[in-house]
C-alpha atoms as a PDB file:
ATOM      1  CA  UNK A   1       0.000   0.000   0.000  1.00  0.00           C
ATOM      2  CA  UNK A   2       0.947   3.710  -0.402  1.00  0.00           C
ATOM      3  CA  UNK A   3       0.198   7.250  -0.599  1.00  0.00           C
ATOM      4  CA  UNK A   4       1.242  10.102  -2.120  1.00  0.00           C
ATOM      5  CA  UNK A   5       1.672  13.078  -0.374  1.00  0.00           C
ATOM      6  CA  UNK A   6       2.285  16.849  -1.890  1.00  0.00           C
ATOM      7  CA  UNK A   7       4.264  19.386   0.078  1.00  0.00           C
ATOM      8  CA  UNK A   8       3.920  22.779   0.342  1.00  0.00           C
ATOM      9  CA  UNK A   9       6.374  23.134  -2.300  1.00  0.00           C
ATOM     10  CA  UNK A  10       4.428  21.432  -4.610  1.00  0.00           C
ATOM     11  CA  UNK A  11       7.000  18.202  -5.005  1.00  0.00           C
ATOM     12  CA  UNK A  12       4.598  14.714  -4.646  1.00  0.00           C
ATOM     13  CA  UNK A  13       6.433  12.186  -2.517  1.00  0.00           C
ATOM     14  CA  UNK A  14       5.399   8.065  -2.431  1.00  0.00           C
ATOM     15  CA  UNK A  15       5.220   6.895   1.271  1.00  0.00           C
ATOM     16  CA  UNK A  16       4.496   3.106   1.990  1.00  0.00           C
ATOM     17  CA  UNK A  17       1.309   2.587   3.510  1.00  0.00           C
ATOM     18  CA  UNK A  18       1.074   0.576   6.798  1.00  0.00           C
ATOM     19  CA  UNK A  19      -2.654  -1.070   7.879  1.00  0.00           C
ATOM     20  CA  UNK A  20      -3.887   0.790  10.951  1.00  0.00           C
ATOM     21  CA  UNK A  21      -1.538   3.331  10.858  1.00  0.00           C
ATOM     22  CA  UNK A  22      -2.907   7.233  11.150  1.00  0.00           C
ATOM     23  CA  UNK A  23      -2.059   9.029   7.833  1.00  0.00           C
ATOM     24  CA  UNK A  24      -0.647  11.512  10.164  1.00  0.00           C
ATOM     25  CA  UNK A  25       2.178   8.960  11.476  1.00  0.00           C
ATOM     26  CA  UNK A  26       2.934   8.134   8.082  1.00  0.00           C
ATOM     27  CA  UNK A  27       3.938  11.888   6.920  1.00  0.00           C
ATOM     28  CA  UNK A  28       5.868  12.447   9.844  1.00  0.00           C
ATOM     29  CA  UNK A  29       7.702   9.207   9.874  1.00  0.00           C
ATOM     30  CA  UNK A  30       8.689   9.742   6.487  1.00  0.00           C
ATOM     31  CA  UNK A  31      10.409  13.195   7.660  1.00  0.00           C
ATOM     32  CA  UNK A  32       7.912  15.470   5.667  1.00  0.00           C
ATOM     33  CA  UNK A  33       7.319  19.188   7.469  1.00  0.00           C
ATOM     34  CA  UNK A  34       4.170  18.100   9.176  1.00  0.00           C
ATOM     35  CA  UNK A  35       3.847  19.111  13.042  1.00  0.00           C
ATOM     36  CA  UNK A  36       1.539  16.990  14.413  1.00  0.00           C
ATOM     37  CA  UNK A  37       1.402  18.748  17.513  1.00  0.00           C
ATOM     38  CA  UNK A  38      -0.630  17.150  19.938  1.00  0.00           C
ATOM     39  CA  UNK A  39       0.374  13.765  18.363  1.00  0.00           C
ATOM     40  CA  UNK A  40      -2.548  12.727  17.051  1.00  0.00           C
ATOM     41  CA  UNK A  41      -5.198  12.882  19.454  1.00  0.00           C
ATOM     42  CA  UNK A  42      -7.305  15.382  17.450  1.00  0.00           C
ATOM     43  CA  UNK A  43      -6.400  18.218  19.948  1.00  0.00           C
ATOM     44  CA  UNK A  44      -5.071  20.549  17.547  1.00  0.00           C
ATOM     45  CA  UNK A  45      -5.185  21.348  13.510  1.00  0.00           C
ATOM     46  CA  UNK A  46      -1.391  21.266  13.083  1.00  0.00           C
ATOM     47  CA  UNK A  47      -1.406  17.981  10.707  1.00  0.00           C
ATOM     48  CA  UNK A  48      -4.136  19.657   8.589  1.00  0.00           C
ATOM     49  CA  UNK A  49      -4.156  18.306   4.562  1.00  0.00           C
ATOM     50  CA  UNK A  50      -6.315  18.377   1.746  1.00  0.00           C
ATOM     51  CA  UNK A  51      -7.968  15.283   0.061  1.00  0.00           C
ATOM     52  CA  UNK A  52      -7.303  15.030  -3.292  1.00  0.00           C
ATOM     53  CA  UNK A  53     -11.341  15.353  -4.567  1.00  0.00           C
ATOM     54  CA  UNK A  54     -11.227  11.566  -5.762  1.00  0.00           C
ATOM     55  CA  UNK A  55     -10.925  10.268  -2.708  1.00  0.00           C
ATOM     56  CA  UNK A  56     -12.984  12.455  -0.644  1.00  0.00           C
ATOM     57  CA  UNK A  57     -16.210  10.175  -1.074  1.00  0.00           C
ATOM     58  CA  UNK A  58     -13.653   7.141  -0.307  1.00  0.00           C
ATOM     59  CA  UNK A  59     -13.065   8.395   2.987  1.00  0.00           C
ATOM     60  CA  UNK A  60     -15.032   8.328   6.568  1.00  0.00           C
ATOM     61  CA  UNK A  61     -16.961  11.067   7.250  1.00  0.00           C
ATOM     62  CA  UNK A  62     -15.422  14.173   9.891  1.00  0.00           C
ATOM     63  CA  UNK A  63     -16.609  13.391  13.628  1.00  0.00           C
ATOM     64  CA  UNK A  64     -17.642  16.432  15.723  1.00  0.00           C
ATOM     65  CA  UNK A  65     -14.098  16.367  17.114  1.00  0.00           C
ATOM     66  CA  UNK A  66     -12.548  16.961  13.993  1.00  0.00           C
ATOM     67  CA  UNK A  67     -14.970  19.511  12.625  1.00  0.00           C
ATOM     68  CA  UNK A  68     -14.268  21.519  15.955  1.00  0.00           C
ATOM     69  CA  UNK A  69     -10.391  21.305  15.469  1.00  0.00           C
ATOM     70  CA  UNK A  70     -10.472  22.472  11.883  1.00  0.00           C
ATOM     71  CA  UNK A  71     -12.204  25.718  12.838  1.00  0.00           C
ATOM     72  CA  UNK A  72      -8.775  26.280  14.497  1.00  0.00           C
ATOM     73  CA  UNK A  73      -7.138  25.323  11.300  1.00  0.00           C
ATOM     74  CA  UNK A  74      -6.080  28.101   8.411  1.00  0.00           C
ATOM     75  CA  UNK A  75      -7.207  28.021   5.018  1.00  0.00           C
ATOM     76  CA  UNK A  76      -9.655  25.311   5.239  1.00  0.00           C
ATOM     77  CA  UNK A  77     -11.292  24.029   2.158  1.00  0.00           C
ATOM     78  CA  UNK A  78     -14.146  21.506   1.135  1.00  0.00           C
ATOM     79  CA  UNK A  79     -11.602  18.984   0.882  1.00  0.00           C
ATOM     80  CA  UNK A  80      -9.569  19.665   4.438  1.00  0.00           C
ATOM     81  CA  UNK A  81      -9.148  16.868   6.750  1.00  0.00           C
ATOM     82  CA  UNK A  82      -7.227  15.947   9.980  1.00  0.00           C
ATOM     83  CA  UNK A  83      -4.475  13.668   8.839  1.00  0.00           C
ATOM     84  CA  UNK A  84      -4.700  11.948  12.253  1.00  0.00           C
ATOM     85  CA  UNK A  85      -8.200  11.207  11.910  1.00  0.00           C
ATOM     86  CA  UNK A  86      -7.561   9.231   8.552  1.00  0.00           C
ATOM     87  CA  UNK A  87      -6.510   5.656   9.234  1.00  0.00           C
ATOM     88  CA  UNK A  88      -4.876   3.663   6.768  1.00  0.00           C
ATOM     89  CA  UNK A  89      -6.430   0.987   5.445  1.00  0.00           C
ATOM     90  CA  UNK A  90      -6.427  -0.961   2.034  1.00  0.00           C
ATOM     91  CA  UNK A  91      -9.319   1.148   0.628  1.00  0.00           C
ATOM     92  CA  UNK A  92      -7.400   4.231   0.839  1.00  0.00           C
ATOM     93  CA  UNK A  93      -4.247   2.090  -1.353  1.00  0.00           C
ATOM     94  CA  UNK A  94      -3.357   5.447  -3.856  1.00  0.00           C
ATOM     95  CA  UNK A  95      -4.399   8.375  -1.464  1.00  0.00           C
ATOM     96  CA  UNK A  96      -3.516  11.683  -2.234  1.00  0.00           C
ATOM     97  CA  UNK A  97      -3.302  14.464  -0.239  1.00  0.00           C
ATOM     98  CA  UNK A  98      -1.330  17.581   0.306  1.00  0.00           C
ATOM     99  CA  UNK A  99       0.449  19.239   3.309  1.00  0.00           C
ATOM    100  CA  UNK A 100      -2.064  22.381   4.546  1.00  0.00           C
ATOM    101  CA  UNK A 101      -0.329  26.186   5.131  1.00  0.00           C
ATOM    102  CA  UNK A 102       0.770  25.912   8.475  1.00  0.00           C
END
C-alpha cells in the first residue's frame, strides 16, 4: 500500500502505507514538514491536509471532534481533513493528499 503526499512546495512524494496506521504517522515518519502537535489525538489542527477530490467520497466522514479542530485550522477548504483522523487501510491504497499552510 501507499500514498502520495504533496508538500507545500508542490514536489509529490510516495510513502508506503502501513494497515492501521494514522495518515498523520505516516507523513511524519517519512520526515515530511508536518507538526503533528498534539500527536494525534485530534487536539489541535497542526497535521491539517487536503484530500485530493477523488478520494474524498472514499473516505469516513469528519466526527464532531474533527470539525471543531479544523475551525482552528487556516485556510480550510471543502476537501480539508485531519491527517490523524484518517486511518490507513487498504481502501485508501493510492491516497492523495497535500500538506495544509501551516
Amino acid at each position: 500500500m501507499k500514498i502520495f503526499v504533496t508538500d507545500r512546495q508542490g514536489v509529490e512524494h510516495e510513502i508506503a502505507g502501513i494497515d492501521g496506521w494514522q495518515i498523520m504517522e505516516l507523513i511524519r515518519d517519512e520526515g515530511l514538514p508536518i507538526k503533528a502537535e498534539c500527536g494525534g489525538s485530534c487536539a489541535c489542527a497542526t497535521c491539517h491536509v487536503y484530500v485530493d477530490r477523488a478520494w474524498i467520497d472514499k473516505l469516513e466522514e469528519k466526527g464532531e471532534e474533527e470539525i471543531d479542530m479544523l475551525d482552528l485550522a487556516f485556510d480550510i477548504q471543502d476537501s480539508s481533513r485531519l491527517s490523524c483522523q484518517l486511518t490507513m487501510t487498504e481502501a485508501l491504497d493510492g491516497l492523495k493528499v497535500t500538506l495544509a499552510p501551516e
